[in-house]
C-alpha atoms as a PDB file:
ATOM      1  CA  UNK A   1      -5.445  11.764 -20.677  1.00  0.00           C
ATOM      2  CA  UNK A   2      -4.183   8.308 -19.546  1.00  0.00           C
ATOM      3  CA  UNK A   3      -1.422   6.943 -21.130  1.00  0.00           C
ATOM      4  CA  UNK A   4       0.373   5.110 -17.996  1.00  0.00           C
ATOM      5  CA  UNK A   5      -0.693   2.183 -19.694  1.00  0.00           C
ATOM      6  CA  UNK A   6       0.696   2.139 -22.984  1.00  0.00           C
ATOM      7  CA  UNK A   7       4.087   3.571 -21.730  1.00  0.00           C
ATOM      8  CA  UNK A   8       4.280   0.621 -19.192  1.00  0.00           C
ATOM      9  CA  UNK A   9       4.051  -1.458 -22.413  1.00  0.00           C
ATOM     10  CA  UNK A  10       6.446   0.047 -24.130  1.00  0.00           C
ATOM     11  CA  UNK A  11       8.654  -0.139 -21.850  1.00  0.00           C
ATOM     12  CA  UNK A  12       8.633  -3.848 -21.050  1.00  0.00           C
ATOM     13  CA  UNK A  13       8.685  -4.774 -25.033  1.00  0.00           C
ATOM     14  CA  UNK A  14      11.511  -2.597 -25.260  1.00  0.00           C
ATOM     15  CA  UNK A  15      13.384  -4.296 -22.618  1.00  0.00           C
ATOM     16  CA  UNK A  16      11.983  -8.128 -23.322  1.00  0.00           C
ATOM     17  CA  UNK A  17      13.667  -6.688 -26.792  1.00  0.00           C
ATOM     18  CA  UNK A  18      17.179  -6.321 -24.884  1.00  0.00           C
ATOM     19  CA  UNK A  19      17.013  -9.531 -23.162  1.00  0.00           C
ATOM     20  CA  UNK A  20      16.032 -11.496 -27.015  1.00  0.00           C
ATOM     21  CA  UNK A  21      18.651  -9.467 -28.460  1.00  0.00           C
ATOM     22  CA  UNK A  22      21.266 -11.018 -25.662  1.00  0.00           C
ATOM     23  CA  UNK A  23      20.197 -14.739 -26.830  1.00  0.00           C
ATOM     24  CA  UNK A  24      22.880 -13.798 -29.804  1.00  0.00           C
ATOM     25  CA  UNK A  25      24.556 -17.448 -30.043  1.00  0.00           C
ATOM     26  CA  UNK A  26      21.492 -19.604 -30.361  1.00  0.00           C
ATOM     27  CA  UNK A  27      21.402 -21.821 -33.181  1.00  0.00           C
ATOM     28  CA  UNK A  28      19.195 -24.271 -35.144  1.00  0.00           C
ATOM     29  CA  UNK A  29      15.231 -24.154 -33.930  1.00  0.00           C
ATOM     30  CA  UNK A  30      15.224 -22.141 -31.502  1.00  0.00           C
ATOM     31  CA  UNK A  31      17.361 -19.366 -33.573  1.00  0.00           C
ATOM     32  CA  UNK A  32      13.988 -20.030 -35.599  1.00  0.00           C
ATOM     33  CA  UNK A  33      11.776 -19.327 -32.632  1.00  0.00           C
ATOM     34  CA  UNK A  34      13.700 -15.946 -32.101  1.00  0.00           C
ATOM     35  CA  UNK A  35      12.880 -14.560 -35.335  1.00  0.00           C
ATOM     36  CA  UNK A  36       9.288 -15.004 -34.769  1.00  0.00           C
ATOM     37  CA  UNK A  37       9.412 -13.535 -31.261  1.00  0.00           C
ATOM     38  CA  UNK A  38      11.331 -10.851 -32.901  1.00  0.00           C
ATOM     39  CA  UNK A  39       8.809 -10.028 -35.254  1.00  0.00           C
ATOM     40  CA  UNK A  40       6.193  -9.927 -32.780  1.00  0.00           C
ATOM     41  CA  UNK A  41       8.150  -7.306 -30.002  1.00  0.00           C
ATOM     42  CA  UNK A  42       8.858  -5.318 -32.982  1.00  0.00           C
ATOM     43  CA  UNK A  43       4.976  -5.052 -34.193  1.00  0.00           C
ATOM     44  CA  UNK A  44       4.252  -4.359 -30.662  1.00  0.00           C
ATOM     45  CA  UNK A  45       6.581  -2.215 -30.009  1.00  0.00           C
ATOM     46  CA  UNK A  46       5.452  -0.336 -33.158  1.00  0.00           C
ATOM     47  CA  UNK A  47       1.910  -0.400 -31.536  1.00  0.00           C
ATOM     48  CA  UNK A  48       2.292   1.393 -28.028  1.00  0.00           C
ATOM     49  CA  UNK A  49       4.911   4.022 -30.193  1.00  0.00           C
ATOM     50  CA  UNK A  50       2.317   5.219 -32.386  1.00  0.00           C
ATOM     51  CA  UNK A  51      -0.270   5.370 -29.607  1.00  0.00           C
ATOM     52  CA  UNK A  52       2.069   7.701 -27.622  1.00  0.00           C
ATOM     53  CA  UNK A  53       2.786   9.742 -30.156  1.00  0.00           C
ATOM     54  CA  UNK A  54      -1.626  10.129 -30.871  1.00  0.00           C
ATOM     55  CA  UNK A  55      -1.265  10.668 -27.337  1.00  0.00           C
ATOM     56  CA  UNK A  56       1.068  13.533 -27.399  1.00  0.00           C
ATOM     57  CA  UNK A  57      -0.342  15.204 -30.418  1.00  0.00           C
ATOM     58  CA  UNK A  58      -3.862  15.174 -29.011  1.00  0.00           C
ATOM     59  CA  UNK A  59      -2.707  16.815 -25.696  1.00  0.00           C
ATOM     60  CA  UNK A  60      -0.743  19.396 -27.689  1.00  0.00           C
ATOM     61  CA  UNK A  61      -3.705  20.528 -29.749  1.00  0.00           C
ATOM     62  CA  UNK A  62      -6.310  20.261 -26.322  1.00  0.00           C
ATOM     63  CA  UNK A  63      -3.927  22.384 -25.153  1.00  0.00           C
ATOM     64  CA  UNK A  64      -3.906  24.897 -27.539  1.00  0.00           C
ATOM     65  CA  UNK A  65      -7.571  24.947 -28.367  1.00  0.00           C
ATOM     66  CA  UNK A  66      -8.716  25.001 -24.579  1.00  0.00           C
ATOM     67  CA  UNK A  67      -5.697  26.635 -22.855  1.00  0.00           C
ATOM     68  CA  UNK A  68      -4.672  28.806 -25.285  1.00  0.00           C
ATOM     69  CA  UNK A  69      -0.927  27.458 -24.887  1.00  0.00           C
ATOM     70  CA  UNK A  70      -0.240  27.949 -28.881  1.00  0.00           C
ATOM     71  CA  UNK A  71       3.163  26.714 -28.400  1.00  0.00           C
ATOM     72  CA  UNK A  72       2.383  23.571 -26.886  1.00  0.00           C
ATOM     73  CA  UNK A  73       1.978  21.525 -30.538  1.00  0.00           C
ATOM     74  CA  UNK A  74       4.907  23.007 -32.124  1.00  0.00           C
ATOM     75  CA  UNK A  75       7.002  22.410 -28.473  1.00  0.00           C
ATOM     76  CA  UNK A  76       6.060  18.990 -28.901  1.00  0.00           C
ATOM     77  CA  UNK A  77       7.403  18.203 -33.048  1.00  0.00           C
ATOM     78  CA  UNK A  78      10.820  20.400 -32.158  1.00  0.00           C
ATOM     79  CA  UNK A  79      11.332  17.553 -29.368  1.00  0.00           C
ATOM     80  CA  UNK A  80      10.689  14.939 -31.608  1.00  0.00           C
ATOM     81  CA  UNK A  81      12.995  16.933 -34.881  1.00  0.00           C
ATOM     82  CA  UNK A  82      16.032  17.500 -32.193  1.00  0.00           C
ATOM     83  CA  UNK A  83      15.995  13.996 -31.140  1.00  0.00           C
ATOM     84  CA  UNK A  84      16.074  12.641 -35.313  1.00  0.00           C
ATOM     85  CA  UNK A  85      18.791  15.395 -35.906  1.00  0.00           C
ATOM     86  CA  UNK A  86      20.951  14.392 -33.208  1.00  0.00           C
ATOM     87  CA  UNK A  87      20.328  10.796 -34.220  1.00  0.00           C
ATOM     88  CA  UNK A  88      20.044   9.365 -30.407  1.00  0.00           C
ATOM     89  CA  UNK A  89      23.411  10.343 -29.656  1.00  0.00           C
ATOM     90  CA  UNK A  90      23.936   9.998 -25.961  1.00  0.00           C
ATOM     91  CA  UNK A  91      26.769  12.363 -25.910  1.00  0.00           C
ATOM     92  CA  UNK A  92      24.612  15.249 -27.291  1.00  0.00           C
ATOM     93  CA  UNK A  93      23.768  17.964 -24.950  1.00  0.00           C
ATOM     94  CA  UNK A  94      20.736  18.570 -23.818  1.00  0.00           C
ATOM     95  CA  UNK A  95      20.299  21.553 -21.050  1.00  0.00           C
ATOM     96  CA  UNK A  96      19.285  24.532 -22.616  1.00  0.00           C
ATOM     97  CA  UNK A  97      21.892  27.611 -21.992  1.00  0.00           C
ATOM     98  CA  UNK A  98      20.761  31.349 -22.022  1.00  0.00           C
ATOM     99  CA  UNK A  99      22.913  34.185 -23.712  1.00  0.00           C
ATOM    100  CA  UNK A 100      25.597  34.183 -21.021  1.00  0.00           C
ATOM    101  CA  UNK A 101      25.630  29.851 -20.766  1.00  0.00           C
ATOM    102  CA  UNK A 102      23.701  30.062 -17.580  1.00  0.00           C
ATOM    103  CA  UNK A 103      21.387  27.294 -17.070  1.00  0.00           C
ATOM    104  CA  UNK A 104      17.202  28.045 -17.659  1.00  0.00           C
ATOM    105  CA  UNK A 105      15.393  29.024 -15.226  1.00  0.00           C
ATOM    106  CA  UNK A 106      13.035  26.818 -13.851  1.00  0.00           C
ATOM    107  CA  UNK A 107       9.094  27.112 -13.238  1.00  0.00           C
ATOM    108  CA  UNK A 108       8.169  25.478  -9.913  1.00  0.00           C
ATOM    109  CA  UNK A 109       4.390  25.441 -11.293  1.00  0.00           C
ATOM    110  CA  UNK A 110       5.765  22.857 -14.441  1.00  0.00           C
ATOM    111  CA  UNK A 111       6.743  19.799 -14.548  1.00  0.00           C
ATOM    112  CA  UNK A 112      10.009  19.858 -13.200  1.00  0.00           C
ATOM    113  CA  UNK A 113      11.730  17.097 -14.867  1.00  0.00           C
ATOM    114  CA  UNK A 114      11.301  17.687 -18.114  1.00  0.00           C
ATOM    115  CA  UNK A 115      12.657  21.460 -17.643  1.00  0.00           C
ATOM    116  CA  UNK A 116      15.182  23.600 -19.296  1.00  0.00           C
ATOM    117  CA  UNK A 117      16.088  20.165 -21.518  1.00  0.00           C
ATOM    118  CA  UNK A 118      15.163  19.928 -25.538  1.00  0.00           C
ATOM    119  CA  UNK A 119      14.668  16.865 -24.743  1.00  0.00           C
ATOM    120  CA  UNK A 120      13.290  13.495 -22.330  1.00  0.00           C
ATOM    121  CA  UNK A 121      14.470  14.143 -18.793  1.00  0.00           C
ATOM    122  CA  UNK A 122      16.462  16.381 -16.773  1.00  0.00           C
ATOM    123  CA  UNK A 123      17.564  13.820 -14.345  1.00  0.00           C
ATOM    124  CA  UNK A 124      19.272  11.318 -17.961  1.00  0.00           C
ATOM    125  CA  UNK A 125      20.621  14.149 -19.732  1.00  0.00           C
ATOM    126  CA  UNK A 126      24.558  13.413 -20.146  1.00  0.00           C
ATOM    127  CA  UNK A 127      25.280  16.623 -18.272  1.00  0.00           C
ATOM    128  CA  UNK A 128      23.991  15.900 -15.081  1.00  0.00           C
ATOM    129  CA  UNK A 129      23.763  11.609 -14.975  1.00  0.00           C
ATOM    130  CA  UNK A 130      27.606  11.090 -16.127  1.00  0.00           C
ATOM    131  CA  UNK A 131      28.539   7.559 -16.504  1.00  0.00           C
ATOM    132  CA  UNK A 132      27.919   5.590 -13.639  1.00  0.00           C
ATOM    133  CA  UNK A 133      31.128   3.621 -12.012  1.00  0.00           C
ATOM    134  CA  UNK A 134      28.855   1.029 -11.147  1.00  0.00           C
ATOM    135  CA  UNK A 135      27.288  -1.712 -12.699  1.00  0.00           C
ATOM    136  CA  UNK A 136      23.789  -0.164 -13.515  1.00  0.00           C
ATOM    137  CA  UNK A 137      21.328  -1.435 -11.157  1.00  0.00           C
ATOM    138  CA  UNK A 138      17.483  -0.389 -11.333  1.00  0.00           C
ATOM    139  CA  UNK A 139      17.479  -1.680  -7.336  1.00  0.00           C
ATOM    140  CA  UNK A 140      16.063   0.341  -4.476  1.00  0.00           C
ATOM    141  CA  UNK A 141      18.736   0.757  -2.345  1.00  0.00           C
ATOM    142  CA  UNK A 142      16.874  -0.051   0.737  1.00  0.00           C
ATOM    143  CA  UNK A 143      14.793  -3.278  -0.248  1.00  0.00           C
ATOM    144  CA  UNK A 144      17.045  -4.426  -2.920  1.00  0.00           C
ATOM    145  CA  UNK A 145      14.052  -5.028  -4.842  1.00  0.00           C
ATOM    146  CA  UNK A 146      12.822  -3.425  -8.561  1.00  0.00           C
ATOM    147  CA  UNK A 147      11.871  -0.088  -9.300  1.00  0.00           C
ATOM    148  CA  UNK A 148       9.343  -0.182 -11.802  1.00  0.00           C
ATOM    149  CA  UNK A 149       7.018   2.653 -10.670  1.00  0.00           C
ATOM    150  CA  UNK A 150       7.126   6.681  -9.652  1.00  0.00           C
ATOM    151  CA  UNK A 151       9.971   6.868  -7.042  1.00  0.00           C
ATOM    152  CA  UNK A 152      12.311   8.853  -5.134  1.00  0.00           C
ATOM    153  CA  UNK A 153      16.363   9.147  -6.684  1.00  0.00           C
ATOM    154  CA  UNK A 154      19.743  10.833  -4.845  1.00  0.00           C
ATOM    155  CA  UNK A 155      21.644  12.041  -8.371  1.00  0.00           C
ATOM    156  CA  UNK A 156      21.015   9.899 -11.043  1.00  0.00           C
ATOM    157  CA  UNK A 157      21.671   6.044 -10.221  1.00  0.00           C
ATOM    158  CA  UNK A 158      20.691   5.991  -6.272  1.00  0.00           C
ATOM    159  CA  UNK A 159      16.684   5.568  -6.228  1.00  0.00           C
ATOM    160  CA  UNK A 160      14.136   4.490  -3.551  1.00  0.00           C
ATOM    161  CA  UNK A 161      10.576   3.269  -3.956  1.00  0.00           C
ATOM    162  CA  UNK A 162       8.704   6.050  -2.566  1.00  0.00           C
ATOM    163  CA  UNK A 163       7.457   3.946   0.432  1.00  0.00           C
ATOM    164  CA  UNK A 164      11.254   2.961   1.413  1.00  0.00           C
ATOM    165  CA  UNK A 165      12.444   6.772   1.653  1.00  0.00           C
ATOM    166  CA  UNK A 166      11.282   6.795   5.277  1.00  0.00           C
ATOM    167  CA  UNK A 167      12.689   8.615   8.617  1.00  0.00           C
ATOM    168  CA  UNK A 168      14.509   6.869  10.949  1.00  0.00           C
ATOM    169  CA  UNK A 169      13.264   8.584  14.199  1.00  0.00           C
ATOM    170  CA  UNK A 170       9.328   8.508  13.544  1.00  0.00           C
ATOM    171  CA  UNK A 171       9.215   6.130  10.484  1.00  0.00           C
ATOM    172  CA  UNK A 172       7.463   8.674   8.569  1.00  0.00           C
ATOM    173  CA  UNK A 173       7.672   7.665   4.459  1.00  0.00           C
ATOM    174  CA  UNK A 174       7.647  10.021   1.489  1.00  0.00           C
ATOM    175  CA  UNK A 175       5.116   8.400  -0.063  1.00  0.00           C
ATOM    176  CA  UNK A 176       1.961  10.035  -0.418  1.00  0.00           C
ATOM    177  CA  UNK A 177      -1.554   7.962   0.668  1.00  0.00           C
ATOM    178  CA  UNK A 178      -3.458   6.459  -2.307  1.00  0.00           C
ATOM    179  CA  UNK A 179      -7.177   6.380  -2.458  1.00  0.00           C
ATOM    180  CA  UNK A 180      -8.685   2.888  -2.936  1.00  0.00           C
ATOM    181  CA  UNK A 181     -10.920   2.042  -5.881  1.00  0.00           C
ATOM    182  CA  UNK A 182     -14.446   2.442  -5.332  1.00  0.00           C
ATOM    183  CA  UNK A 183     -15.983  -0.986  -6.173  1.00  0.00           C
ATOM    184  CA  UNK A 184     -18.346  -0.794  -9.071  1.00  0.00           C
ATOM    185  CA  UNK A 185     -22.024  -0.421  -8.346  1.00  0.00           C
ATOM    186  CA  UNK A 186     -24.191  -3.056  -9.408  1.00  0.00           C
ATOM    187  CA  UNK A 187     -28.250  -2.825 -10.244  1.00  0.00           C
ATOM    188  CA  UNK A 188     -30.047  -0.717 -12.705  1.00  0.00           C
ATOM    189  CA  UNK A 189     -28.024   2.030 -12.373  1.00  0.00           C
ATOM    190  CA  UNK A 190     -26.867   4.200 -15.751  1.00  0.00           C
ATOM    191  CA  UNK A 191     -23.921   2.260 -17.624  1.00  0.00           C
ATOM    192  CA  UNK A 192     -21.421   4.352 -17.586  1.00  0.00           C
ATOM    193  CA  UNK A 193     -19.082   4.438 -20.892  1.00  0.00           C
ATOM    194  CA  UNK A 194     -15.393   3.453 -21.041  1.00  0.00           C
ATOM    195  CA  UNK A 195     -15.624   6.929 -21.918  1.00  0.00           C
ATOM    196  CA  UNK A 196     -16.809   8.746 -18.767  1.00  0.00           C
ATOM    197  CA  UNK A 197     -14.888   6.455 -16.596  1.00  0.00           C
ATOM    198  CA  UNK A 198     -11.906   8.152 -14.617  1.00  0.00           C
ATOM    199  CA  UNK A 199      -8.877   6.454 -14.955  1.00  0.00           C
ATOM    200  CA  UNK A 200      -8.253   3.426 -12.513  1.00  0.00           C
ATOM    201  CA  UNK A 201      -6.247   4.370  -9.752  1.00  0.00           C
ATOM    202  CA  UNK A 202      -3.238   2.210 -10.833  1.00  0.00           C
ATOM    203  CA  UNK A 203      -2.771   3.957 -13.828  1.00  0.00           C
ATOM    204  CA  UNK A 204      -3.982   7.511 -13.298  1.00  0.00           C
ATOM    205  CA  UNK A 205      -1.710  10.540 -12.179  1.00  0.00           C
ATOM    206  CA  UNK A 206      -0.518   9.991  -8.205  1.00  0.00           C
ATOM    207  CA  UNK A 207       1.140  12.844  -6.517  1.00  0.00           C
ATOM    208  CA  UNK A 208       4.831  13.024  -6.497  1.00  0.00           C
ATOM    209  CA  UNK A 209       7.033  11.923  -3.203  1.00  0.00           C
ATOM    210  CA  UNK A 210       7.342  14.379  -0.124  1.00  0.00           C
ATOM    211  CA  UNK A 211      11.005  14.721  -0.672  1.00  0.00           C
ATOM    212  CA  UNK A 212      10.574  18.152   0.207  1.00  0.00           C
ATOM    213  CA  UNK A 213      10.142  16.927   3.759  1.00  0.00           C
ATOM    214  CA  UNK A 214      13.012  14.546   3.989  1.00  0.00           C
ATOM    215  CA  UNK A 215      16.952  14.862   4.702  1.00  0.00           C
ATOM    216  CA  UNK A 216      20.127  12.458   5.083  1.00  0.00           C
ATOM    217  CA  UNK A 217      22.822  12.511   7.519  1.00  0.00           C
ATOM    218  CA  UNK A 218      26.032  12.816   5.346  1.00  0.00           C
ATOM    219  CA  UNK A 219      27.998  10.946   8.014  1.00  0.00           C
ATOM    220  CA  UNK A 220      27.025   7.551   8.449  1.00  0.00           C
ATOM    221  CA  UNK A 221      27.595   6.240   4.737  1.00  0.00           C
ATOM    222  CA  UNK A 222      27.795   2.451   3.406  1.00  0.00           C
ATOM    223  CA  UNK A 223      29.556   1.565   0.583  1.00  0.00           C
ATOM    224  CA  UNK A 224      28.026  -0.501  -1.802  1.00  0.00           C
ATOM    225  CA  UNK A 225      28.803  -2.464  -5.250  1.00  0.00           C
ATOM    226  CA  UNK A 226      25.166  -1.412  -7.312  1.00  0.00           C
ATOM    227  CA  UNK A 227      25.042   2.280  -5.397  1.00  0.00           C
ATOM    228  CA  UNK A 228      28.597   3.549  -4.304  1.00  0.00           C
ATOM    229  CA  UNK A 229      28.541   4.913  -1.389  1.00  0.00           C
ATOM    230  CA  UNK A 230      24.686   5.824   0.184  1.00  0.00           C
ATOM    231  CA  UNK A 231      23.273   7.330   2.885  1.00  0.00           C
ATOM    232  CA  UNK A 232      22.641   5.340   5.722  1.00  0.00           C
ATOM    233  CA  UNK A 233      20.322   7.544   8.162  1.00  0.00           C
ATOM    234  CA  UNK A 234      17.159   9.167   6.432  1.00  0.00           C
ATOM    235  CA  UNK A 235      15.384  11.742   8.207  1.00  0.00           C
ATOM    236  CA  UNK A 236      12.209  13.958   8.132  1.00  0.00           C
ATOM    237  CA  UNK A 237      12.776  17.475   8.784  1.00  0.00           C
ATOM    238  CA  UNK A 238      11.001  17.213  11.941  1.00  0.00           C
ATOM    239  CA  UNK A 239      13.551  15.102  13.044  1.00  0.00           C
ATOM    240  CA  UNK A 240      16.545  16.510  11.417  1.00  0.00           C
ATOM    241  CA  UNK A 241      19.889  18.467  13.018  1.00  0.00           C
ATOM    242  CA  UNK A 242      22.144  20.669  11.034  1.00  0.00           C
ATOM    243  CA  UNK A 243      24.499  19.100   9.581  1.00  0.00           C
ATOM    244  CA  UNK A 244      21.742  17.090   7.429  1.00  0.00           C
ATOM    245  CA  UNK A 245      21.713  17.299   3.533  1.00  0.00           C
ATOM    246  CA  UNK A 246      18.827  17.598   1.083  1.00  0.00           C
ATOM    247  CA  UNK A 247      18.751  16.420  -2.465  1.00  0.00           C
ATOM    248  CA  UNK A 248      16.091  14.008  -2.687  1.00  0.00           C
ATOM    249  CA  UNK A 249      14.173  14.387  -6.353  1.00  0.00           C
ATOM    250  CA  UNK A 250      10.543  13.104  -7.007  1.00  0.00           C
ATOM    251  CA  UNK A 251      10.700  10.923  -9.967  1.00  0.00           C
ATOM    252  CA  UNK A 252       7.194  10.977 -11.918  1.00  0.00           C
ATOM    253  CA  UNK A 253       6.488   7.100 -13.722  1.00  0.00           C
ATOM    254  CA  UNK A 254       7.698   8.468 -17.581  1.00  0.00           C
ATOM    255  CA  UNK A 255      10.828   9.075 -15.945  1.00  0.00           C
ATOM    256  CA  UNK A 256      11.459   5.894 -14.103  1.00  0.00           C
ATOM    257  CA  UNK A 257      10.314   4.185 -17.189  1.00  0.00           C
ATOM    258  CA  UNK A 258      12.859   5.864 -19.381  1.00  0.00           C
ATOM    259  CA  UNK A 259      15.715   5.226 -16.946  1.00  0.00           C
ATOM    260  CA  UNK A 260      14.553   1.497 -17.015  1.00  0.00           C
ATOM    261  CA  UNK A 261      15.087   1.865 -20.612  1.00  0.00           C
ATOM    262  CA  UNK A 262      18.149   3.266 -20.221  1.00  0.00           C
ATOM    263  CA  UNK A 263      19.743   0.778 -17.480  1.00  0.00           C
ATOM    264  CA  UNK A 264      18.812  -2.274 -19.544  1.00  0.00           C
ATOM    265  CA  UNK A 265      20.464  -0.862 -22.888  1.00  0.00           C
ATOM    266  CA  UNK A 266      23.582  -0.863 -20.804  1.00  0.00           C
ATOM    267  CA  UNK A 267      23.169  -4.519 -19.334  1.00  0.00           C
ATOM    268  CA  UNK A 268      22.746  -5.256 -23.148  1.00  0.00           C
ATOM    269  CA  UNK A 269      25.875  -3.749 -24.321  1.00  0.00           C
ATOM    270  CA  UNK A 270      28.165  -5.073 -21.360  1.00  0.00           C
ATOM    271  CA  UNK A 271      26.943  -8.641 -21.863  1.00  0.00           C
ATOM    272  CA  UNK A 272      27.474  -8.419 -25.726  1.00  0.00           C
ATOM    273  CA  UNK A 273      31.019  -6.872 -25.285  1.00  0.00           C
ATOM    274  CA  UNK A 274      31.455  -9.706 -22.748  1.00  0.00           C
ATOM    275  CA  UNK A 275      30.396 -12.148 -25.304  1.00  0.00           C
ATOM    276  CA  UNK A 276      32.418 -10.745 -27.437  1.00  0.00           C
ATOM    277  CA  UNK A 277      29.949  -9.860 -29.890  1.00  0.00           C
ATOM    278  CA  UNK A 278      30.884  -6.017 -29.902  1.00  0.00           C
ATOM    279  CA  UNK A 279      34.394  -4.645 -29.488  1.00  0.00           C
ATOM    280  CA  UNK A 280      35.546  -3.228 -26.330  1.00  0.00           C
ATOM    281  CA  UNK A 281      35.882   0.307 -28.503  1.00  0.00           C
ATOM    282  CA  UNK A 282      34.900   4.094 -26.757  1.00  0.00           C
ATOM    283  CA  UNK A 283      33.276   4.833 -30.441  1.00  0.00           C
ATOM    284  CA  UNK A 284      31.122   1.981 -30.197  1.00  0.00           C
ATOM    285  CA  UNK A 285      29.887   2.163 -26.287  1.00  0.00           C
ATOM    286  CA  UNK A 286      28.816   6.294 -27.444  1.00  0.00           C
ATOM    287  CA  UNK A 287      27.313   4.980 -30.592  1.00  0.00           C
ATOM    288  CA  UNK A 288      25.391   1.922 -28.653  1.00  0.00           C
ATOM    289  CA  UNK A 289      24.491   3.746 -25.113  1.00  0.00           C
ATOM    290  CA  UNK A 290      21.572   5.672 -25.832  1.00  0.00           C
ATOM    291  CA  UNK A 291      20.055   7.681 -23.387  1.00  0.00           C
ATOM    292  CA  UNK A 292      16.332   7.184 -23.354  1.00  0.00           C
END
């Protein structure tokens, strides 16, 4: 079931929503002009939600009907009940806890990010992503340039595009080789139907990063303002010695989108407490940081 699409969307109105949102001193005309372009990210953010969601619910019920997984629908609407109890608070925890508080096992057949949480991701759950001493930065921290897509992260705020993760030695990258589109056939061939069409390449399911095959020397570190300190020498396991460290995560595209999400909420709030629009107040910061 695609849905790369829509998410992709949603993500982009919800930031292009930040960014109007920042515009908070405008006057005259072109405060004018903002309420109409707030009206329209809000219908279209409205939109792509409510697709999702048909989205989810359909998968939950294929799932049940052809896989027999009977919890999968009623998995889905506790998710979605938790997150309107707990009102978005980003302070709420999220890792689920056996008997004795030790932390859920986890399936190496599932999907491993959204594991032993009640909730969105492992990786943004308060417990394990902290607060970040950094200005937030949705950099790779070998290019400098965007994240926008599936990637590779150290922790929670140090991420590489999947092609930049690479070895030093042999200059062997995590990412994994995508198949090119097939160009369409042309003639009297069958039509196919929007139907029967696989999903383009772009937006259907890619394989997740070899991080499994990739290390960093713990040594040779630069410190940096976006990042902290990072790792400076990346290697594959080929090429690795000893006293190399693993920790490298596979970050799938929902993920990256919701940490988008969650790194331009935080721009928001530190250019509105700048501006003075919002107090500098601990209350307010937990009430307006809201982990995606």
């Amino acid at each position: 079931m695609s849905h790369v699409r829509e998410a992709r969307m949603l993500c982009r109105k919800t930031v292009e929503l930040f960014t109007l949102l920042s515009y908070t001193q405008e006057t005259g005309e072109r405060r004018m002009g903002m309420t109409q372009e707030l009206l329209s990210l809000v219908t279209g953010l409205a939109h792509y939600l409510k697709i999702l969601i048909r989205i989810a619910l359909t998968g939950g019920l294929k799932l049940e009907r052809e896989q027999s997984i009977r919890e999968a629908m009623s998995s889905f609407l506790d998710k979605l009940h938790l997150l309107a109890v707990q009102g978005g608070n980003p302070t709420a925890k999220r890792m689920i806890k056996g008997s004795n508080k030790e932390a859920m096992t986890i399936n190496p057949a599932a999907n491993f990010g959204t594991q032993g949480v009640t909730y969105g991701f492992r990786s943004l759950a308060p417990e394990n992503a902290g607060e970040s001493p950094y200005p937030p930065s949705d950099l790779c921290v070998r290019c400098n340039l965007t994240v926008e897509e599936d990637c590779v992260r150290l922790g929670t705020y140090q991420r590489w595009h999947s092609h930049c993760l690479q070895c030093a030695q042999c200059g062997k990258v995590a990412a994994v080789p995508i198949l090119k589109e097939k160009p369409s056939k042309s003639g009297d061939e069958k039509e196919v139907t929007s139907q029967e069409q696989p999903p383009k390449l772009s937006t259907a399911r890619r394989p997740p990063a070899n991080v499994d095959g990739f290390v960093f020397d713990p040594e040779p570190r630069k410190d940096t303002i976006s990042f902290g300190e990072v790792p400076t020498v990346i290697l594959c396991v080929e090429h690795a010695h000893p006293g190399c460290r693993g920790g490298f995560q596979a970050v799938q595209r929902l993920e990256q989108y919701a940490f988008l999400l969650n790194i331009a909420l935080r721009r928001l709030y530190l250019l509105l407490k700048k501006q003075g629009v919002v107090p500098i107040s601990p209350g307010l910061h937990i009430s307006v940081l809201i982990l995606i």
